[in-house]
PDB file of N, CA and C in Angstrom:
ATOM      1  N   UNK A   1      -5.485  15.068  -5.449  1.00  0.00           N
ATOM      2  CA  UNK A   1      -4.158  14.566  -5.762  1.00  0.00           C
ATOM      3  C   UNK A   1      -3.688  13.580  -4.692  1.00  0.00           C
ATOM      4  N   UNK A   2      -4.026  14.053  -3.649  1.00  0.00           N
ATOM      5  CA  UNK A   2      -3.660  13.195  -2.391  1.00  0.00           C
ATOM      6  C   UNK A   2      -3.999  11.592  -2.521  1.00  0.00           C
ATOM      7  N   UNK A   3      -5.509  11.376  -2.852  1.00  0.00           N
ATOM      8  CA  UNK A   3      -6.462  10.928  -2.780  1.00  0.00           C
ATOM      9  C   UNK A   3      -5.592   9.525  -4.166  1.00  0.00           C
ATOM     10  N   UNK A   4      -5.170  10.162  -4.965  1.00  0.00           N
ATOM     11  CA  UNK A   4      -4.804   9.648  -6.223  1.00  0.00           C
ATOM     12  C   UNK A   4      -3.426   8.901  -5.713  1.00  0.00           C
ATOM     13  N   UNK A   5      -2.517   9.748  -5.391  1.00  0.00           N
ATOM     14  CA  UNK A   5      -1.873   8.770  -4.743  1.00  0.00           C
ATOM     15  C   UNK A   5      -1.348   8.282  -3.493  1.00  0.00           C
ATOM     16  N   UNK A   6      -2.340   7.845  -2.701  1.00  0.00           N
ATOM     17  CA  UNK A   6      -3.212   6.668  -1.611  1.00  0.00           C
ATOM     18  C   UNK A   6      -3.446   5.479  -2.384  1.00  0.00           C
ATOM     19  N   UNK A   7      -4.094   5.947  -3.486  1.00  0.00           N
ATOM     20  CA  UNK A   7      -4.915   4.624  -4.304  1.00  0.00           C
ATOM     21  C   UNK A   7      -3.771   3.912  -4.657  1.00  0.00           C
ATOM     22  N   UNK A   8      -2.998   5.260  -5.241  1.00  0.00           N
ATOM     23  CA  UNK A   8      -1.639   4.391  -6.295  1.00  0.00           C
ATOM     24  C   UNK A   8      -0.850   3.250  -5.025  1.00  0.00           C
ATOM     25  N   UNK A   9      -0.344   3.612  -4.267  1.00  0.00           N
ATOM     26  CA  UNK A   9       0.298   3.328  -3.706  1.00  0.00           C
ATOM     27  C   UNK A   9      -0.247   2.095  -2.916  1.00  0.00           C
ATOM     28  N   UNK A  10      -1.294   1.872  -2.511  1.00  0.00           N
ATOM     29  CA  UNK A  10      -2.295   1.314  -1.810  1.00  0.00           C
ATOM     30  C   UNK A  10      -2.189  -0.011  -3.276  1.00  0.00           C
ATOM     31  N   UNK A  11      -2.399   0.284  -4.202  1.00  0.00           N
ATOM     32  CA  UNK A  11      -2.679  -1.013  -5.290  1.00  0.00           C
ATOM     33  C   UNK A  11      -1.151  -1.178  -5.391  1.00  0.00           C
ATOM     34  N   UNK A  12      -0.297  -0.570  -5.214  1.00  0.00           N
ATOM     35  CA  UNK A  12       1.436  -1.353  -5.578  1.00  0.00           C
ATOM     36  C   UNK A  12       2.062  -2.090  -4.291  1.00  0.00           C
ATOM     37  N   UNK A  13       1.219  -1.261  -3.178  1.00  0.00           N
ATOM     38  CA  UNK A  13       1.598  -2.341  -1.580  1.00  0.00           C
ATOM     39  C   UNK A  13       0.723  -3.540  -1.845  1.00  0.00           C
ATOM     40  N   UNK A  14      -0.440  -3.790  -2.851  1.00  0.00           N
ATOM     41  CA  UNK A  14      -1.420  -4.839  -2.828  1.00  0.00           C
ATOM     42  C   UNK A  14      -0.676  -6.041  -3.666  1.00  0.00           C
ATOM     43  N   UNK A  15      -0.189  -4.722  -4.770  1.00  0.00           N
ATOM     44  CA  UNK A  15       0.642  -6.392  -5.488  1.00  0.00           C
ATOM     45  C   UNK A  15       2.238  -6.501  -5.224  1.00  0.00           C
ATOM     46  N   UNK A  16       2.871  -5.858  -4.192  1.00  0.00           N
ATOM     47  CA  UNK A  16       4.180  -5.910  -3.713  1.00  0.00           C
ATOM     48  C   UNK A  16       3.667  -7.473  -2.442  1.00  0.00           C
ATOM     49  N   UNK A  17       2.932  -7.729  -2.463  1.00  0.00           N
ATOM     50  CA  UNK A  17       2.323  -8.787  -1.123  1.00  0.00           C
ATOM     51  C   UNK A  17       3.008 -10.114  -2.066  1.00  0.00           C
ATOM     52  N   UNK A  18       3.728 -10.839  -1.021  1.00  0.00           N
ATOM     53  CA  UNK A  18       3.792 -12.118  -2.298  1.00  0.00           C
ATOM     54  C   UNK A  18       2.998 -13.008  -1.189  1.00  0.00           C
ATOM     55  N   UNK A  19       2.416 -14.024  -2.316  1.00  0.00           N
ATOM     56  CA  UNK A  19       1.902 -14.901  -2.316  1.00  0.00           C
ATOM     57  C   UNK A  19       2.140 -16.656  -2.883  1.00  0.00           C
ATOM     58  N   UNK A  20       1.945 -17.613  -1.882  1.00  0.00           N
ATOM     59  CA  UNK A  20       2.680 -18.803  -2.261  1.00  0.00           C
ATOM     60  C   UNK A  20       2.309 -19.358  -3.371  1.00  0.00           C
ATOM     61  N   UNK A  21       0.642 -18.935  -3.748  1.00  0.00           N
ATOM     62  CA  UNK A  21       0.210 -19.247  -5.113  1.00  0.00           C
ATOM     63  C   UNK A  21      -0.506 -18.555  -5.537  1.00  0.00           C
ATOM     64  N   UNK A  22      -1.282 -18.956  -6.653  1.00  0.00           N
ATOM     65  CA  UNK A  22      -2.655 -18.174  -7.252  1.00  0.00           C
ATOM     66  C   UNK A  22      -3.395 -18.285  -6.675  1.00  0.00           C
ATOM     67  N   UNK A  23      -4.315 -17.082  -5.868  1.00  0.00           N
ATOM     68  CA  UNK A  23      -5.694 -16.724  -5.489  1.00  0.00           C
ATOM     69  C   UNK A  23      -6.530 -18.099  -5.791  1.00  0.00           C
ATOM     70  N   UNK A  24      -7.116 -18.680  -6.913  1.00  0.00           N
ATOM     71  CA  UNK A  24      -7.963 -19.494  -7.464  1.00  0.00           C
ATOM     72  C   UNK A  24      -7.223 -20.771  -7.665  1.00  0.00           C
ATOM     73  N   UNK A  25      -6.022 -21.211  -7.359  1.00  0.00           N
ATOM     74  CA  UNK A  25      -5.792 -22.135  -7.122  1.00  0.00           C
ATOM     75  C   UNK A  25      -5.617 -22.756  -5.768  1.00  0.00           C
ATOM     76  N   UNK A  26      -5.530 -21.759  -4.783  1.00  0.00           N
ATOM     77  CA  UNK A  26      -5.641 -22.100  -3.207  1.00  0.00           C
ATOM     78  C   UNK A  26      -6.540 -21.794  -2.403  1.00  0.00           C
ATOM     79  N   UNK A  27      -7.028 -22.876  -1.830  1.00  0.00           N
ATOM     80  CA  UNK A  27      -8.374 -22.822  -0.961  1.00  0.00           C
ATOM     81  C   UNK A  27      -8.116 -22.183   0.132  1.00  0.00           C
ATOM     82  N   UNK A  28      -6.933 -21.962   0.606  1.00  0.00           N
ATOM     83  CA  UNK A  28      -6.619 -20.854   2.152  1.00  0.00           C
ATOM     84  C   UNK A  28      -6.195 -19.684   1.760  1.00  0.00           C
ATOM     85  N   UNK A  29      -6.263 -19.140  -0.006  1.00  0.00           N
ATOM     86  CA  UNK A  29      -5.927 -17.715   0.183  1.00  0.00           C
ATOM     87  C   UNK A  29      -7.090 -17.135   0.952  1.00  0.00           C
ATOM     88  N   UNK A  30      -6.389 -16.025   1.850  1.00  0.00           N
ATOM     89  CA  UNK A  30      -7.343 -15.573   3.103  1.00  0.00           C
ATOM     90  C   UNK A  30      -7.358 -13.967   1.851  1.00  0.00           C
ATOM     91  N   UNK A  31      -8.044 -13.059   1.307  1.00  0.00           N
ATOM     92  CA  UNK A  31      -7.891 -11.672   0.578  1.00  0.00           C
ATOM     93  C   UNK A  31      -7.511 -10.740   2.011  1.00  0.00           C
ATOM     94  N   UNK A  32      -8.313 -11.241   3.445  1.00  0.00           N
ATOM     95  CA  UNK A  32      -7.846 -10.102   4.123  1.00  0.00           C
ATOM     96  C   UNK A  32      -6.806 -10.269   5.140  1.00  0.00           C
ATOM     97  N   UNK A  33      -5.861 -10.870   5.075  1.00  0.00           N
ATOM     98  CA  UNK A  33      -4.798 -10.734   5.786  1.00  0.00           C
ATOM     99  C   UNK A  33      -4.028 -10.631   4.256  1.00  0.00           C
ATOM    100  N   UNK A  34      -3.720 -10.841   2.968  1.00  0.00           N
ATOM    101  CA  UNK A  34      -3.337  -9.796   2.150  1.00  0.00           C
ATOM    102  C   UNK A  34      -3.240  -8.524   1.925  1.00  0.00           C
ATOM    103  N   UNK A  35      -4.736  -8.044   2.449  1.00  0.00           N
ATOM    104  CA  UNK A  35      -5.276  -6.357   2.524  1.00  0.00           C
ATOM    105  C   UNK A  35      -4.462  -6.296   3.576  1.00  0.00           C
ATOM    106  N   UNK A  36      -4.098  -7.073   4.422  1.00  0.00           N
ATOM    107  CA  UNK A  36      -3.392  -6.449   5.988  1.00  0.00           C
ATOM    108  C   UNK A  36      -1.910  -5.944   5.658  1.00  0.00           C
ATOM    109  N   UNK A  37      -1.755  -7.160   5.250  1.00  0.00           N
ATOM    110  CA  UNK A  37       0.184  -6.970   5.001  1.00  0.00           C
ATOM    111  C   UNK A  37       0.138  -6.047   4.311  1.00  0.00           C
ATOM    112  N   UNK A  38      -0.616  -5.507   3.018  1.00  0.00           N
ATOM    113  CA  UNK A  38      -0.459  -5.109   2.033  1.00  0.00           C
ATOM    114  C   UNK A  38      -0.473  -3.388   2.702  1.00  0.00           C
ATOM    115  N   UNK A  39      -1.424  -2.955   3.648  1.00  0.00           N
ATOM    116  CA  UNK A  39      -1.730  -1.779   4.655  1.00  0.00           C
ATOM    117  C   UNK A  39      -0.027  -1.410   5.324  1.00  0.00           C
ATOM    118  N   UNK A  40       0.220  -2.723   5.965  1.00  0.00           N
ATOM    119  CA  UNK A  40       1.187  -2.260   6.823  1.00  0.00           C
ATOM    120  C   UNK A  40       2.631  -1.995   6.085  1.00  0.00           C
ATOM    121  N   UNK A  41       2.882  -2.530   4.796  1.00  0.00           N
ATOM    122  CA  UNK A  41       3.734  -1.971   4.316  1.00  0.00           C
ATOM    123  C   UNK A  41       3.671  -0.323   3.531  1.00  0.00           C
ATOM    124  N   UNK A  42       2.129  -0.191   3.755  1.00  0.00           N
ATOM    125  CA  UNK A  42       1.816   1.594   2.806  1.00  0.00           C
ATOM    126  C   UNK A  42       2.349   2.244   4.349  1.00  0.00           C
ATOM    127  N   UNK A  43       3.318   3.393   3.986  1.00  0.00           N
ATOM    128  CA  UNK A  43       3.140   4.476   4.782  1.00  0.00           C
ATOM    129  C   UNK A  43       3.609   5.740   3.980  1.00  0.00           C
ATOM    130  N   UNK A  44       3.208   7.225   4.812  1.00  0.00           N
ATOM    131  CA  UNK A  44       3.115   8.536   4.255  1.00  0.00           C
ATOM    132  C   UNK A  44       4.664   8.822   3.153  1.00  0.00           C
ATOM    133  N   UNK A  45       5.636   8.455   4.260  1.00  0.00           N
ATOM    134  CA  UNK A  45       6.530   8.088   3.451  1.00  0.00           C
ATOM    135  C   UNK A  45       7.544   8.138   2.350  1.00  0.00           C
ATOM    136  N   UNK A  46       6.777   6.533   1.892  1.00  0.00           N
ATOM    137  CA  UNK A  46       6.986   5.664   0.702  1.00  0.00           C
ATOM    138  C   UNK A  46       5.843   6.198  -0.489  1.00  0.00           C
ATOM    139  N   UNK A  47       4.641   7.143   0.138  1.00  0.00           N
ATOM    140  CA  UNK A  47       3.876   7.350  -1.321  1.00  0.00           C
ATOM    141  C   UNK A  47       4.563   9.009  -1.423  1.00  0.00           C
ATOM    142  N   UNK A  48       5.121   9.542  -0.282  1.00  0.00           N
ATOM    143  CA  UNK A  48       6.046  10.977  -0.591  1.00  0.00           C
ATOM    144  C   UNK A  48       7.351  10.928  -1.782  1.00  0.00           C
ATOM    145  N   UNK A  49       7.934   9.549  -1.372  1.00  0.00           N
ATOM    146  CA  UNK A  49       9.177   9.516  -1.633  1.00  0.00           C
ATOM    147  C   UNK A  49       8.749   9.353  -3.600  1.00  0.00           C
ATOM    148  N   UNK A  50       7.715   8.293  -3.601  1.00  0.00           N
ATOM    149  CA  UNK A  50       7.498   8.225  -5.432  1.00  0.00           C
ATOM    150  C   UNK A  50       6.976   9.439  -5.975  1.00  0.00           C
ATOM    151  N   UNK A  51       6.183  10.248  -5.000  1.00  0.00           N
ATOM    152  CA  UNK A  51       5.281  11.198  -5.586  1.00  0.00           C
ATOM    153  C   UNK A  51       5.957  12.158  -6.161  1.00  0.00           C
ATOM    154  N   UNK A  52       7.447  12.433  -5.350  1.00  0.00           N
ATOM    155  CA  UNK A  52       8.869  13.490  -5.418  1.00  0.00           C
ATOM    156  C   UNK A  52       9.388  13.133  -6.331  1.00  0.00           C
ATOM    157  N   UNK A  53       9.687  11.553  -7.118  1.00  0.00           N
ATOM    158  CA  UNK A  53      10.446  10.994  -7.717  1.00  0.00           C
ATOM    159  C   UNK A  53       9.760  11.261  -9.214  1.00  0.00           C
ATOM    160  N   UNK A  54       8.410  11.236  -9.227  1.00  0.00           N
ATOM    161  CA  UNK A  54       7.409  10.995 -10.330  1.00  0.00           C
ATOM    162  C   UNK A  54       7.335  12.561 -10.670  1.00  0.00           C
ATOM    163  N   UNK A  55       7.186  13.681  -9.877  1.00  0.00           N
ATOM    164  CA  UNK A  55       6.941  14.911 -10.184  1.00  0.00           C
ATOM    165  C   UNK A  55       8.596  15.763 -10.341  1.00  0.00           C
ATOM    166  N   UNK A  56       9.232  14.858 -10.570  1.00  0.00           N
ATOM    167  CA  UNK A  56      10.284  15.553 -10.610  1.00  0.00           C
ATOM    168  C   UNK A  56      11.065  15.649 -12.478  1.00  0.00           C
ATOM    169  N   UNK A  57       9.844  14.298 -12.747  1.00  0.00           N
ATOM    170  CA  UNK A  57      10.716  14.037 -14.310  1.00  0.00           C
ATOM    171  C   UNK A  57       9.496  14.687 -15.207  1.00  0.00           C
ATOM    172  N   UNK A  58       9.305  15.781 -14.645  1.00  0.00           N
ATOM    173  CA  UNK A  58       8.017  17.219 -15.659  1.00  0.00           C
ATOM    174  C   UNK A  58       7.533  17.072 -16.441  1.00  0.00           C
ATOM    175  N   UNK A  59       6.720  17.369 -17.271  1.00  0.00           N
ATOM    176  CA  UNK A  59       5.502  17.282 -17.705  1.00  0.00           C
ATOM    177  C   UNK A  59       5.267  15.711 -18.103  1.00  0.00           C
ATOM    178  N   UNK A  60       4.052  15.416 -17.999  1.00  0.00           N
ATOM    179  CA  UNK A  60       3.842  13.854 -17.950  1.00  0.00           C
ATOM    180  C   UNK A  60       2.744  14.197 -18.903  1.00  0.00           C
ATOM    181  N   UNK A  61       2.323  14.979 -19.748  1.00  0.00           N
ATOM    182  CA  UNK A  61       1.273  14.714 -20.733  1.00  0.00           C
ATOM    183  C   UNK A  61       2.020  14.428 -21.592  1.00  0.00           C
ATOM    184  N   UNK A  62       0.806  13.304 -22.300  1.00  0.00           N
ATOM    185  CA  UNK A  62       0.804  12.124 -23.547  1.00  0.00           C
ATOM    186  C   UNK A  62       2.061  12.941 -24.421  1.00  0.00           C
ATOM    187  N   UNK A  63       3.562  12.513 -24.769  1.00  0.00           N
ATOM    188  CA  UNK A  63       3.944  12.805 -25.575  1.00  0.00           C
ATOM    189  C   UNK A  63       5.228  13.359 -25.120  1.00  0.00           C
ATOM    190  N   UNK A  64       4.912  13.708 -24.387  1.00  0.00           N
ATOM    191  CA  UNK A  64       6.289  14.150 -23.134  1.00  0.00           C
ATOM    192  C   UNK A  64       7.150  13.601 -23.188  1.00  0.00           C
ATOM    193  N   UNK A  65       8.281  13.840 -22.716  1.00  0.00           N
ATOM    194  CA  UNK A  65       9.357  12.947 -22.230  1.00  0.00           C
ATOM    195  C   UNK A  65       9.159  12.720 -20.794  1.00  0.00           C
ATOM    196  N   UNK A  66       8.772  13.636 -19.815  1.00  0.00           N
ATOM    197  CA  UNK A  66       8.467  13.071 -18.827  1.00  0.00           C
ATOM    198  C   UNK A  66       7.248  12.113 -18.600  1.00  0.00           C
ATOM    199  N   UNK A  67       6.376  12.063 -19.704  1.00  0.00           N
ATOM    200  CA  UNK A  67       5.220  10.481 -19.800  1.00  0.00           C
ATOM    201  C   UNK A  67       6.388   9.611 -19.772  1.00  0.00           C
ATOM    202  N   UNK A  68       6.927   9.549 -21.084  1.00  0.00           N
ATOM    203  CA  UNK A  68       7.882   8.073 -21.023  1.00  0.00           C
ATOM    204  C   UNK A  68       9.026   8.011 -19.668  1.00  0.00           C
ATOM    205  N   UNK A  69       9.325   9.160 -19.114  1.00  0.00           N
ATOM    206  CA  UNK A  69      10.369   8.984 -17.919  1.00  0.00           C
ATOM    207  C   UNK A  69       9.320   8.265 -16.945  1.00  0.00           C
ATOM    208  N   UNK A  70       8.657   8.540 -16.504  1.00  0.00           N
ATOM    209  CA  UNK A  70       7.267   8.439 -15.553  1.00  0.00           C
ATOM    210  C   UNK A  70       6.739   6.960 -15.711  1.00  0.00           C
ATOM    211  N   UNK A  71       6.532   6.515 -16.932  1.00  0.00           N
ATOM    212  CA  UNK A  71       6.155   5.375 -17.397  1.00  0.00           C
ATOM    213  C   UNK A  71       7.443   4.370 -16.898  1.00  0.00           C
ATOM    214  N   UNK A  72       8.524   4.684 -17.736  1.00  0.00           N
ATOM    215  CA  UNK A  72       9.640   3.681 -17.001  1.00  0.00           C
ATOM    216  C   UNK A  72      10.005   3.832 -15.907  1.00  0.00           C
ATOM    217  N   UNK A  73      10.474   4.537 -15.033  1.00  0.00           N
ATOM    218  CA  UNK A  73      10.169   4.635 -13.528  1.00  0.00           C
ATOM    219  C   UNK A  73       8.952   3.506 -12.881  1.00  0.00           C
ATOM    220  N   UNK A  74       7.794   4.232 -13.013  1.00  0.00           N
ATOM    221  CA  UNK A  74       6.939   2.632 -12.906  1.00  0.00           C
ATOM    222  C   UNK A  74       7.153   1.236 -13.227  1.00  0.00           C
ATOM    223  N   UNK A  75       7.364   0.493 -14.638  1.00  0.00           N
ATOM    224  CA  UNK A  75       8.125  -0.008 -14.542  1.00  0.00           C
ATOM    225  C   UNK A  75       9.014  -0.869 -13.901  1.00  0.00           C
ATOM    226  N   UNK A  76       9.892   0.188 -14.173  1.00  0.00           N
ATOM    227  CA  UNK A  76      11.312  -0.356 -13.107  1.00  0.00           C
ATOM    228  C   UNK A  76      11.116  -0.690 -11.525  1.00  0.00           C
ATOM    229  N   UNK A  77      10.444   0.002 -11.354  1.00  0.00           N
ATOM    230  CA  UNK A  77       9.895  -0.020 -10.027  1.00  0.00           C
ATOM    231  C   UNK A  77       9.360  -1.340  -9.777  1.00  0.00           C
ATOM    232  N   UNK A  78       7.813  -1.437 -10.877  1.00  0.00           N
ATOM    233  CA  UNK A  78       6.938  -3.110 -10.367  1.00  0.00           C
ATOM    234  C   UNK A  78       8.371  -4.351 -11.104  1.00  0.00           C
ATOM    235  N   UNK A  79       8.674  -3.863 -11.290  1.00  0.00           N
ATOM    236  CA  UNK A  79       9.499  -5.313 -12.211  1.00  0.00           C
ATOM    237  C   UNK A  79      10.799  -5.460 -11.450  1.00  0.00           C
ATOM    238  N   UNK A  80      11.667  -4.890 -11.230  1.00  0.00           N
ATOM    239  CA  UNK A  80      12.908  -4.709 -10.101  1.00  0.00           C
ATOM    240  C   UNK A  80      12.592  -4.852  -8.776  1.00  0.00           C
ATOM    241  N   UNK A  81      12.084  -3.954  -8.567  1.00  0.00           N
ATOM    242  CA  UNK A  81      11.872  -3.337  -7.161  1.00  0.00           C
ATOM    243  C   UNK A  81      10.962  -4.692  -6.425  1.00  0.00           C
ATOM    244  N   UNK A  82       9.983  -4.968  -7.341  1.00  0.00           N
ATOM    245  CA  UNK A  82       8.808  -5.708  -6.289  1.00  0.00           C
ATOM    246  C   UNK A  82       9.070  -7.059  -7.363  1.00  0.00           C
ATOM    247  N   UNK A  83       9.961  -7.645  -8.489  1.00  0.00           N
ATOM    248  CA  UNK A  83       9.461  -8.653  -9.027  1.00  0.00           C
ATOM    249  C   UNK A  83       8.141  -8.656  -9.621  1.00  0.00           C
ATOM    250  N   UNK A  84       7.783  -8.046 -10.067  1.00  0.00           N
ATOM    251  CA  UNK A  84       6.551  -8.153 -10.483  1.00  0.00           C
ATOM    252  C   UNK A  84       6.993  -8.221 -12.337  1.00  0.00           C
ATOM    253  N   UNK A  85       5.458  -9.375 -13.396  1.00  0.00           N
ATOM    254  CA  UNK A  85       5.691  -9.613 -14.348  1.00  0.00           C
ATOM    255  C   UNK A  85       5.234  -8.433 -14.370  1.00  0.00           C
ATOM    256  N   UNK A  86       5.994  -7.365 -15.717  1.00  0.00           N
ATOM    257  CA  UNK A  86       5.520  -6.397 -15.969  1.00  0.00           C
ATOM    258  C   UNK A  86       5.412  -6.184 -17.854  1.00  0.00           C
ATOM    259  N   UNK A  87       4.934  -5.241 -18.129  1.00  0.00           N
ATOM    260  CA  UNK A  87       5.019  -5.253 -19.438  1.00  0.00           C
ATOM    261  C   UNK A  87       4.441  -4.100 -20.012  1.00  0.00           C
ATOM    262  N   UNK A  88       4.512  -3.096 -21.050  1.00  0.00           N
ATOM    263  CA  UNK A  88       3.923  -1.834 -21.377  1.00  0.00           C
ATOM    264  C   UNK A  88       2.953  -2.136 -23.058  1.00  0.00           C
ATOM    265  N   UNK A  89       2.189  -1.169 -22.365  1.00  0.00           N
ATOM    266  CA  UNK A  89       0.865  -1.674 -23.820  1.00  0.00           C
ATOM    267  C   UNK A  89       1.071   0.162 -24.774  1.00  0.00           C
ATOM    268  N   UNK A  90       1.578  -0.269 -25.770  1.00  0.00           N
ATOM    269  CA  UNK A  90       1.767   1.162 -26.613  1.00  0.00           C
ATOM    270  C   UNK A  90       0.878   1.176 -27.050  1.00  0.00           C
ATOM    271  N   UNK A  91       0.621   2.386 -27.682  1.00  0.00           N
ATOM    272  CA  UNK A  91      -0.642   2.309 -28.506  1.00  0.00           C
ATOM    273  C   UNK A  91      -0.740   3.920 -28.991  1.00  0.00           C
ATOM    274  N   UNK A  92      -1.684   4.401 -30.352  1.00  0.00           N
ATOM    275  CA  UNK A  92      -0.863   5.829 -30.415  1.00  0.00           C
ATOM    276  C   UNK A  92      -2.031   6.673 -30.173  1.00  0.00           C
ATOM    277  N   UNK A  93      -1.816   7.564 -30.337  1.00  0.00           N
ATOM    278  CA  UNK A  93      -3.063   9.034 -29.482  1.00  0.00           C
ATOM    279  C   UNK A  93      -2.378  10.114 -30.502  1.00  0.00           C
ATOM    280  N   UNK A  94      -3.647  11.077 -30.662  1.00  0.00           N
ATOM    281  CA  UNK A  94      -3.529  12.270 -31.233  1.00  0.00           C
ATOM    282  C   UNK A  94      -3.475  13.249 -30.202  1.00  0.00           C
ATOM    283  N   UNK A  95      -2.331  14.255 -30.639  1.00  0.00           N
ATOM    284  CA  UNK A  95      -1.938  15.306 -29.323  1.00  0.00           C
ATOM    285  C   UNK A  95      -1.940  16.279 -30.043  1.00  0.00           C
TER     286      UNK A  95
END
């Protein structure tokens, strides 16, 4: 669980990094002073504080209300919080 969210958190400090352009359109994107900034903004924290926030809106299996609380929380989070384009892919499942 730990392990799970490190990763999480670790890929939302990666795309919380802004950048002056696109990767493939600039010949001085450096990837590891991205990985740097992107490190020094993860701490114990900031992946406590979502992990409390995320386990607090209960059960998160497919169908839940806490999936869809959990889901928008995320969200709100990359799209508010960090600017990030965001967008949700529905799609349906048998439960």
């Amino acid at each position: 669980m730990v392990a799970i969210l490190v990763l999480a958190s670790l890929t939302i400090a990666l795309l919380s990094v802004p950048t002056s352009s696109s990767p493939g359109r600039s010949a001085g994107w450096d990837p590891q002073s991205v990985a740097r900034e992107a490190l020094s903004l993860l701490s114990l924290e900031n992946v406590a504080a979502h992990g409390k926030a995320i386990s607090s809106l209960g059960s998160r299996f497919t169908g839940y209300e806490g999936c869809e609380a959990a889901a928008e929380y995320i969200y709100n989070y990359l799209a508010d919080e960090l600017g990030l384009i965001t967008w949700y892919w529905e799609y349906k499942v048998l439960v």
